[in-house]
C-alpha atoms as a PDB file:
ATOM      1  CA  UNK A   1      -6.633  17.192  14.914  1.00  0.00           C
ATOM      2  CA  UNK A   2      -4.989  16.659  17.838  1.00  0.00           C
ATOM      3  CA  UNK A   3      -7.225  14.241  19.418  1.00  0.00           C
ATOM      4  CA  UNK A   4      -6.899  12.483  16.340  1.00  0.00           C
ATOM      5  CA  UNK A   5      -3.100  12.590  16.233  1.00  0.00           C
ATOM      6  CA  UNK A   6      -3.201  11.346  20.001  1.00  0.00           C
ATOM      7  CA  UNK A   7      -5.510   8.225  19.469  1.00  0.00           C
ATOM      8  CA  UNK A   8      -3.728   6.781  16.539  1.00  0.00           C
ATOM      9  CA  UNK A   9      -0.631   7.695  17.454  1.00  0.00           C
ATOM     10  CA  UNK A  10      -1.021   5.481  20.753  1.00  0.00           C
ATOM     11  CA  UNK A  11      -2.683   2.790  18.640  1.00  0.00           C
ATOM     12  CA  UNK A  12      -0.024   2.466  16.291  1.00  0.00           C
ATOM     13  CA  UNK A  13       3.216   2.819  19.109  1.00  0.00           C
ATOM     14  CA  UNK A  14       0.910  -0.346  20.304  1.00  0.00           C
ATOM     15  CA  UNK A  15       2.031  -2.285  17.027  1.00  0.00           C
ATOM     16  CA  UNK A  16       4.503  -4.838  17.587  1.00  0.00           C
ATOM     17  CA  UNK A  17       5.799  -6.180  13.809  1.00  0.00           C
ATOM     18  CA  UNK A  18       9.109  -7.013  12.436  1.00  0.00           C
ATOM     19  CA  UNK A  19       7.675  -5.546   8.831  1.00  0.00           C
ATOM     20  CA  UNK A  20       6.148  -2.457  10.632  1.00  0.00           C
ATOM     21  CA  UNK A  21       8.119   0.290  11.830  1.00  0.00           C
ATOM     22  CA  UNK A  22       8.530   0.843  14.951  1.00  0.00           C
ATOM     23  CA  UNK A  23       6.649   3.980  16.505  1.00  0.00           C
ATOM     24  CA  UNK A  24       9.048   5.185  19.978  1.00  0.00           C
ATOM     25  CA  UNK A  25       7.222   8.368  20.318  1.00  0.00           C
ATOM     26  CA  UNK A  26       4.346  11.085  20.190  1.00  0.00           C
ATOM     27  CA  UNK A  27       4.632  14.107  21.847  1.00  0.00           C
ATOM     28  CA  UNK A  28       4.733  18.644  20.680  1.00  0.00           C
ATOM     29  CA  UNK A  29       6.785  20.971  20.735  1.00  0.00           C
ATOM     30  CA  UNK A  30       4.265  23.919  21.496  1.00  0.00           C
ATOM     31  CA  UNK A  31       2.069  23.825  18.435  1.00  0.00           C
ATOM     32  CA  UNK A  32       4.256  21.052  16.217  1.00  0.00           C
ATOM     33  CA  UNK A  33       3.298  17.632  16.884  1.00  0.00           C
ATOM     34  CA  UNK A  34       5.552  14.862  15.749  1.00  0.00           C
ATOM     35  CA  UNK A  35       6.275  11.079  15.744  1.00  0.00           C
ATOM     36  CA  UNK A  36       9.217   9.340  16.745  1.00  0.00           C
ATOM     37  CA  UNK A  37       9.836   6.453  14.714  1.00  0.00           C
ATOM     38  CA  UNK A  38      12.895   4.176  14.356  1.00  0.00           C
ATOM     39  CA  UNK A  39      15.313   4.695  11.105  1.00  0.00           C
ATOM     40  CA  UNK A  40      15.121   2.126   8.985  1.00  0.00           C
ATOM     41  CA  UNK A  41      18.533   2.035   6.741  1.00  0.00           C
ATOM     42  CA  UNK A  42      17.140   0.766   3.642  1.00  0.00           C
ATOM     43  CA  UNK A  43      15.526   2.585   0.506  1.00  0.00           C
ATOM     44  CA  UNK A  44      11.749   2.916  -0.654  1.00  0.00           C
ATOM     45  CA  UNK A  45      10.180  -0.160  -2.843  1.00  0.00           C
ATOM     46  CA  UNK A  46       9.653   3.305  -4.783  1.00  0.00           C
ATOM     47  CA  UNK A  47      13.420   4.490  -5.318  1.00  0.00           C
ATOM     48  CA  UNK A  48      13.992   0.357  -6.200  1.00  0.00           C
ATOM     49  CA  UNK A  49      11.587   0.108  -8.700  1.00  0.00           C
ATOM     50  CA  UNK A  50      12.650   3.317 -10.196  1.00  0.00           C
ATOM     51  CA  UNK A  51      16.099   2.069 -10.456  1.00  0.00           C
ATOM     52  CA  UNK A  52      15.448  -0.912 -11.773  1.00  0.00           C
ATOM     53  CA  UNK A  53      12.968   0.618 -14.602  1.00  0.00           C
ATOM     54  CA  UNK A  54      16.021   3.151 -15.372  1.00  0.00           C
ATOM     55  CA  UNK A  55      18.063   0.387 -16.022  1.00  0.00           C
ATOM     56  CA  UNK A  56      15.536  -1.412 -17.987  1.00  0.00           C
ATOM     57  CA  UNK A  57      15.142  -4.596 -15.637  1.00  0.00           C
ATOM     58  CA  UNK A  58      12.345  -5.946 -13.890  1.00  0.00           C
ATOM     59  CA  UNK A  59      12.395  -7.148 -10.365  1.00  0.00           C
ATOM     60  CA  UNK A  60      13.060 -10.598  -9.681  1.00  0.00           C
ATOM     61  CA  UNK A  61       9.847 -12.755  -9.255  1.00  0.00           C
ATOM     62  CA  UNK A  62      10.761 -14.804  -5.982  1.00  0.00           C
ATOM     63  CA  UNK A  63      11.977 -11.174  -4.211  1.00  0.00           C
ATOM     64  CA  UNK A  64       8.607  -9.818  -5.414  1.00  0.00           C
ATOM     65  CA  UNK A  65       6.709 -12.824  -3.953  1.00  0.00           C
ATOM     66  CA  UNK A  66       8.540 -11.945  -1.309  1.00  0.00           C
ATOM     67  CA  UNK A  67       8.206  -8.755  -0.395  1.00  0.00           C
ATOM     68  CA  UNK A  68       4.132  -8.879  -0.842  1.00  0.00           C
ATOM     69  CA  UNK A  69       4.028 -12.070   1.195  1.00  0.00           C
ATOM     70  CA  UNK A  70       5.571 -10.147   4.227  1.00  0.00           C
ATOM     71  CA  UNK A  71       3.930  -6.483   3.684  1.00  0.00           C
ATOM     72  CA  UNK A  72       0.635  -8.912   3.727  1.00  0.00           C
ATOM     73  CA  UNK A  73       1.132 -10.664   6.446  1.00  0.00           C
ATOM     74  CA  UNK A  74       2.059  -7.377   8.666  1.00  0.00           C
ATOM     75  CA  UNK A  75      -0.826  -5.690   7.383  1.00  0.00           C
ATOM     76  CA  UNK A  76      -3.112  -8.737   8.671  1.00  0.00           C
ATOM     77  CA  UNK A  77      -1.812  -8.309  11.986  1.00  0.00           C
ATOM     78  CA  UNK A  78      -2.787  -4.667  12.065  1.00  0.00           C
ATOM     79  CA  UNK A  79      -6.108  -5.203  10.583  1.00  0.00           C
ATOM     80  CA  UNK A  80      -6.484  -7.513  13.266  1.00  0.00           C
ATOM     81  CA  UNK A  81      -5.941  -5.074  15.798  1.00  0.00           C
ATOM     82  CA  UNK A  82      -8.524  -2.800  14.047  1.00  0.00           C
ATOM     83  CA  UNK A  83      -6.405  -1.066  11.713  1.00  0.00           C
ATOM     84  CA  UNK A  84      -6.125  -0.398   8.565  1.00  0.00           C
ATOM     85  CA  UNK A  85      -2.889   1.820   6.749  1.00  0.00           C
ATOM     86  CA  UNK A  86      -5.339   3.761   3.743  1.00  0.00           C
ATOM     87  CA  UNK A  87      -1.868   4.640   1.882  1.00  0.00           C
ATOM     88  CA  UNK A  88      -0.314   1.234   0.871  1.00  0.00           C
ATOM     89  CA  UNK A  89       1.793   1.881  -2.203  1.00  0.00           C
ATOM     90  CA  UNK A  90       5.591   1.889  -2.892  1.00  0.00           C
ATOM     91  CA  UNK A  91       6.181   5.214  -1.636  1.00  0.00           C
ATOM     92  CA  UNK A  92       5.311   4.272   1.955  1.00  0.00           C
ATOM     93  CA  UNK A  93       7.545   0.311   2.190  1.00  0.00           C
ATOM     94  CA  UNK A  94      10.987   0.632   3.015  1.00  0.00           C
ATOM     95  CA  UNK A  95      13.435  -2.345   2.112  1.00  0.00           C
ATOM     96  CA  UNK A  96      16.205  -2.576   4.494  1.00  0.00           C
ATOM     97  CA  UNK A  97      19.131  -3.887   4.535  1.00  0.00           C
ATOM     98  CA  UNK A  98      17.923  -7.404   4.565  1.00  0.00           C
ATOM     99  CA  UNK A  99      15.856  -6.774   1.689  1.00  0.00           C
ATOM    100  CA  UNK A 100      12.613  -7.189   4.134  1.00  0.00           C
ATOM    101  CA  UNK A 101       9.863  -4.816   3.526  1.00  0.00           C
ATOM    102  CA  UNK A 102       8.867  -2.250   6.366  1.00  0.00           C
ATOM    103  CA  UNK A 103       5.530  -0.578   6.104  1.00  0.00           C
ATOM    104  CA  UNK A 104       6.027   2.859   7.023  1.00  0.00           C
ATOM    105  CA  UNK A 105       3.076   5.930   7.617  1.00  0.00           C
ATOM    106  CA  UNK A 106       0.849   3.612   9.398  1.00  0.00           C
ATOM    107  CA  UNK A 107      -1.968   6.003  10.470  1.00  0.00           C
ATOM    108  CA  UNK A 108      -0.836   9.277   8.857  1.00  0.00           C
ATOM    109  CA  UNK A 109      -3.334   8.816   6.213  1.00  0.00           C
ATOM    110  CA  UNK A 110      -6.299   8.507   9.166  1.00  0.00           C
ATOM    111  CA  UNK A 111      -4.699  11.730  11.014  1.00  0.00           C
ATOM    112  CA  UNK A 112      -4.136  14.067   8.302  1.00  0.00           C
ATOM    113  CA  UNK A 113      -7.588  13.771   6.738  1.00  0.00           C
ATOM    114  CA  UNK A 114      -9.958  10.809   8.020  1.00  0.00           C
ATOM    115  CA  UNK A 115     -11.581   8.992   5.657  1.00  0.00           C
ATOM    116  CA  UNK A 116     -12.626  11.599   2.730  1.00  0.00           C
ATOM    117  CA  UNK A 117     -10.741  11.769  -0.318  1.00  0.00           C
ATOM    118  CA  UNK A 118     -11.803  14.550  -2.674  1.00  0.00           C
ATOM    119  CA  UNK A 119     -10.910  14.043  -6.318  1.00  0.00           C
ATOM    120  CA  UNK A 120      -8.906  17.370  -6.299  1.00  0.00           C
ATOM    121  CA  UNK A 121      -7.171  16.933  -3.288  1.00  0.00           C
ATOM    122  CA  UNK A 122      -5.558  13.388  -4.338  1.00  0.00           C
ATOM    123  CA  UNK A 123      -2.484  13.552  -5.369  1.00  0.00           C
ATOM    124  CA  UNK A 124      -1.499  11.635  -8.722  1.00  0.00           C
ATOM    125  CA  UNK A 125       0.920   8.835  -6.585  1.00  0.00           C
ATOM    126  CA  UNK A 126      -1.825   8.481  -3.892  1.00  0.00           C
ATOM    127  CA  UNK A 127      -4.630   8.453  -6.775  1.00  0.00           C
ATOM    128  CA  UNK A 128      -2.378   5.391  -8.162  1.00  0.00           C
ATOM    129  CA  UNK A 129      -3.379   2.769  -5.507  1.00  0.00           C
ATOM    130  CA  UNK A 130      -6.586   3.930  -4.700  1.00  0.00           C
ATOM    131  CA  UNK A 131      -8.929   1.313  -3.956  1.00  0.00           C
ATOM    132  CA  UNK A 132     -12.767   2.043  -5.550  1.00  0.00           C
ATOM    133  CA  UNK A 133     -14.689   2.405  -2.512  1.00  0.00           C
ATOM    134  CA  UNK A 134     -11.662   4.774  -0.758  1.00  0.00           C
ATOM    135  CA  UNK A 135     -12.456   6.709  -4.434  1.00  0.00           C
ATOM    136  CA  UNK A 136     -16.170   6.799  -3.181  1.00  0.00           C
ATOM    137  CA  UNK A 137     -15.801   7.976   0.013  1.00  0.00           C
ATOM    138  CA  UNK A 138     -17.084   4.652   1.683  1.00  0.00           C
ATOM    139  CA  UNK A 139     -16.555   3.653   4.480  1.00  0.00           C
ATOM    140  CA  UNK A 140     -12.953   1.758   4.470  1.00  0.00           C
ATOM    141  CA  UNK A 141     -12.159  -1.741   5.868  1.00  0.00           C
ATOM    142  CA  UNK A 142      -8.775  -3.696   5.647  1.00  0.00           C
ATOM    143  CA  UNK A 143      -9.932  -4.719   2.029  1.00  0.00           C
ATOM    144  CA  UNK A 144      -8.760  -1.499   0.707  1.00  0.00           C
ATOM    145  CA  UNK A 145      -5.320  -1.813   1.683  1.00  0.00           C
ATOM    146  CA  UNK A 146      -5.425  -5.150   0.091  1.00  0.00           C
ATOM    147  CA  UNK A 147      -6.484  -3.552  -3.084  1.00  0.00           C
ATOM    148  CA  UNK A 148      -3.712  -1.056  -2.527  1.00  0.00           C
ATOM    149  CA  UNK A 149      -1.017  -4.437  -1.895  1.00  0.00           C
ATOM    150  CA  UNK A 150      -2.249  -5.592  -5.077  1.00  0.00           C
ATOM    151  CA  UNK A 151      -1.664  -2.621  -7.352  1.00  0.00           C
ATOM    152  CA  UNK A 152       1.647  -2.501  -5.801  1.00  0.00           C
ATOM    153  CA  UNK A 153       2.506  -5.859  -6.733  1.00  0.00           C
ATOM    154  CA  UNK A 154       1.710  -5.405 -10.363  1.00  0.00           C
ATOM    155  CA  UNK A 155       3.794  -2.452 -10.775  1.00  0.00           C
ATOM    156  CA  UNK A 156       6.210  -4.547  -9.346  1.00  0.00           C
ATOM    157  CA  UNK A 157       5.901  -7.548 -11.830  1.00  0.00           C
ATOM    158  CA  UNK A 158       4.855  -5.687 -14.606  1.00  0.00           C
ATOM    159  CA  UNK A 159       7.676  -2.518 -14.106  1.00  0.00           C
ATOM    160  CA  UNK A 160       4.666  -0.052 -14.148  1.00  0.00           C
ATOM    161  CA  UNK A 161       1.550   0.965 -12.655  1.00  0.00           C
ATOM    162  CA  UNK A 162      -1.134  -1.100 -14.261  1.00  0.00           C
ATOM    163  CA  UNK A 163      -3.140   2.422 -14.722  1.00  0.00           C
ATOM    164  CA  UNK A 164      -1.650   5.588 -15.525  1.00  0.00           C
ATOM    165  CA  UNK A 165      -2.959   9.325 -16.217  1.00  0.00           C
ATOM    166  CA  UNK A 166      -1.988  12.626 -16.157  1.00  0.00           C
ATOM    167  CA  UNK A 167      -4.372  13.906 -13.900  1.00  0.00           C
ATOM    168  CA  UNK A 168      -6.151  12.304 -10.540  1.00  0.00           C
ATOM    169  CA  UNK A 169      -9.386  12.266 -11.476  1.00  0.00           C
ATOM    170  CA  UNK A 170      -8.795  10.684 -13.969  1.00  0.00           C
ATOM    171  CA  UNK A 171      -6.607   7.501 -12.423  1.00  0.00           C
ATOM    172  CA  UNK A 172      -9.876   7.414 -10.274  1.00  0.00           C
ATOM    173  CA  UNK A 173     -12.393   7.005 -13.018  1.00  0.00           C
ATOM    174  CA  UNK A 174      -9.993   3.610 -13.965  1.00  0.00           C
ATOM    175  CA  UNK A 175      -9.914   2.251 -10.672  1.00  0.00           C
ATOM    176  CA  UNK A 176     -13.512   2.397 -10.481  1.00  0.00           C
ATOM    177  CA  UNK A 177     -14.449   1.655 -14.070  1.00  0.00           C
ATOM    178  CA  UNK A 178     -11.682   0.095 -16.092  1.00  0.00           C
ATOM    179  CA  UNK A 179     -10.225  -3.752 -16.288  1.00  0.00           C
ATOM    180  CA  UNK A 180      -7.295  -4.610 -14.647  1.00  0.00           C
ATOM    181  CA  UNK A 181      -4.731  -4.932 -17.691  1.00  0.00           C
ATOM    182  CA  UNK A 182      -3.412  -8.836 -18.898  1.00  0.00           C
ATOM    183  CA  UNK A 183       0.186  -8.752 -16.926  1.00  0.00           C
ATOM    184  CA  UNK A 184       1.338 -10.946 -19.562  1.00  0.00           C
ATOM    185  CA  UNK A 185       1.552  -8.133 -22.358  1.00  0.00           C
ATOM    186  CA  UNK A 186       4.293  -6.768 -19.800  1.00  0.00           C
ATOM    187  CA  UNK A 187       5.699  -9.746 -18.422  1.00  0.00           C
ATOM    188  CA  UNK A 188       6.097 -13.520 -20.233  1.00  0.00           C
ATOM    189  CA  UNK A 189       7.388 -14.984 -17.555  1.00  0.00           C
ATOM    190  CA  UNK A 190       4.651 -14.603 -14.412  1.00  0.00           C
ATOM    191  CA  UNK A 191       2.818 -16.965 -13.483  1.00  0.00           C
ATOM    192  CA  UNK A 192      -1.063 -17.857 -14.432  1.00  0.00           C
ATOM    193  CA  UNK A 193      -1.649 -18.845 -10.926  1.00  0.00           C
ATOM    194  CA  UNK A 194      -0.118 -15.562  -9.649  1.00  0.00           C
ATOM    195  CA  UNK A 195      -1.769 -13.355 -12.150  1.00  0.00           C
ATOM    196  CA  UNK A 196      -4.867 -14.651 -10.603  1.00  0.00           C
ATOM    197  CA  UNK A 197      -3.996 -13.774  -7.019  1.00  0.00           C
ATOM    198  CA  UNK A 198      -3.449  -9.900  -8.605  1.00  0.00           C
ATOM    199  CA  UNK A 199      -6.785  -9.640 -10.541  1.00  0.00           C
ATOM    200  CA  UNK A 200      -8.586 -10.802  -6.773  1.00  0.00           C
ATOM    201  CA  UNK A 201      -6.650  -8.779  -4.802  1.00  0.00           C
ATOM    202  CA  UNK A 202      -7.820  -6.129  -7.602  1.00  0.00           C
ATOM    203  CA  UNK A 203     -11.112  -7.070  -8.142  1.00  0.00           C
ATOM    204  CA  UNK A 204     -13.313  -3.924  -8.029  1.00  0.00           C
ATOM    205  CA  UNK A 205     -15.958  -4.936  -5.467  1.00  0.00           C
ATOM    206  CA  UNK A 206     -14.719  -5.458  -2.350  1.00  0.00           C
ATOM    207  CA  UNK A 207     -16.440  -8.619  -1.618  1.00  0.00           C
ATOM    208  CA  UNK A 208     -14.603 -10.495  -4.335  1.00  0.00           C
ATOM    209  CA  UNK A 209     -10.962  -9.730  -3.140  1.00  0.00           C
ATOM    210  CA  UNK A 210      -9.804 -11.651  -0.626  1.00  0.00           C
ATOM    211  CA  UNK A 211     -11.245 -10.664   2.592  1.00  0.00           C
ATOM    212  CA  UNK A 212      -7.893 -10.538   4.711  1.00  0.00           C
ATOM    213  CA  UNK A 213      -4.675 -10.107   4.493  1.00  0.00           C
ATOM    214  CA  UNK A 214      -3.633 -13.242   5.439  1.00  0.00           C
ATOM    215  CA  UNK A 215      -5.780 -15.246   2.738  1.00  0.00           C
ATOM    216  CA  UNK A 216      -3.704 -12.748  -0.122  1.00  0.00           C
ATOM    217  CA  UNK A 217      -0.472 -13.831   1.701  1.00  0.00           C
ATOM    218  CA  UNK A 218      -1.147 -17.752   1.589  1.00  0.00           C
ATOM    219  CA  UNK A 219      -1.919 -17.612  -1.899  1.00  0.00           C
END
């Protein structure tokens, strides 16, 4: 664990991102290791979508755009440096002040349990974004946290997750089985042409989604 903590720790202090946080530090205290990372004044695209759903609005399209566009584009930097988050989902992007996403929890994912995901040890909001082959314990590339981008940004259109369950396992059986729902029983007012860039950021095998970040972002 350590060793692990260590190595991506140093990899992701490395990262260098105005929509990443910032990592200062790594170091113990005896046995508690911890991360220094920058405060971000802001709240979590989680709390924001949760307020917005209590109040019965939707977020506003071009924001949306937006915020994906950015939390794309920093995720194809890291992917080009070889890494890749695991966790995307609402929980773990901070909007500041400026209303510009920050991707928080880069590498926790990787250091608290490599790549193995066992149906009863997901939690239901991990279990949410979930990309197949994470489901399946394959190996993971940066197409799984485009999967994960693009499950955020139909909760974030449509004002809920596009699959929901009351258990884990069961979320995972409709990542890996079920069609992505029309957005337009939600939502009137999206798109056709974005609607298309969620179903291939969502698309089940990996080789039809786009294959970076940076392709998902230009479209």
């Amino acid at each position: 664990f350590v060793r692990r903590f260590e190595e991506e720790a140093a990899a992701v202090a490395q990262l260098r991102h105005p929509n990443l946080i910032q990592v200062f530090d790594f170091t113990n205290d005896d046995d508690t290791y911890y991360i220094v990372f920058e405060f971000v004044p802001g709240e979590t695209l989680q709390d924001r979508l949760q307020r917005l759903h209590e109040s019965g609005r939707q977020m506003n399209i071009e924001d949306t755009v937006n915020i994906i566009t950015q939390s794309a584009d920093a995720l194809d930097y890291a992917h080009q440096k070889g890494l890749v988050h695991r966790d995307i989902k609402p929980a773990n992007i901070m909007i500041n002040m400026q209303s510009d996403p920050i991707i928080m929890d880069f590498g926790i994912a990787k250091i608290m349990g490599g790549t193995q995901h066992t149906a009863t040890g997901a939690v239901l909001g991990t279990a949410r974004y979930m990309s197949p082959e994470q489901i399946k314990g394959e190996k993971i590339d940066p197409r799984t946290d485009i999967y994960s981008l693009g499950v955020t940004l139909f909760e974030m259109l449509g004002g809920r997750p596009h699959f929901d369950a009351i258990s884990a396992m069961s979320l995972m059986m409709m990542h890996m089985s079920d069609p992505v729902p029309d957005l337009r029983d939600l939502r009137a007012d999206v798109h056709p042409g974005l609607i298309a860039v969620i179903n291939k950021a969502m698309a089940k095998d990996p080789d039809e989604r786009y294959q970076s970040a940076a392709e998902f972002a230009a479209d």
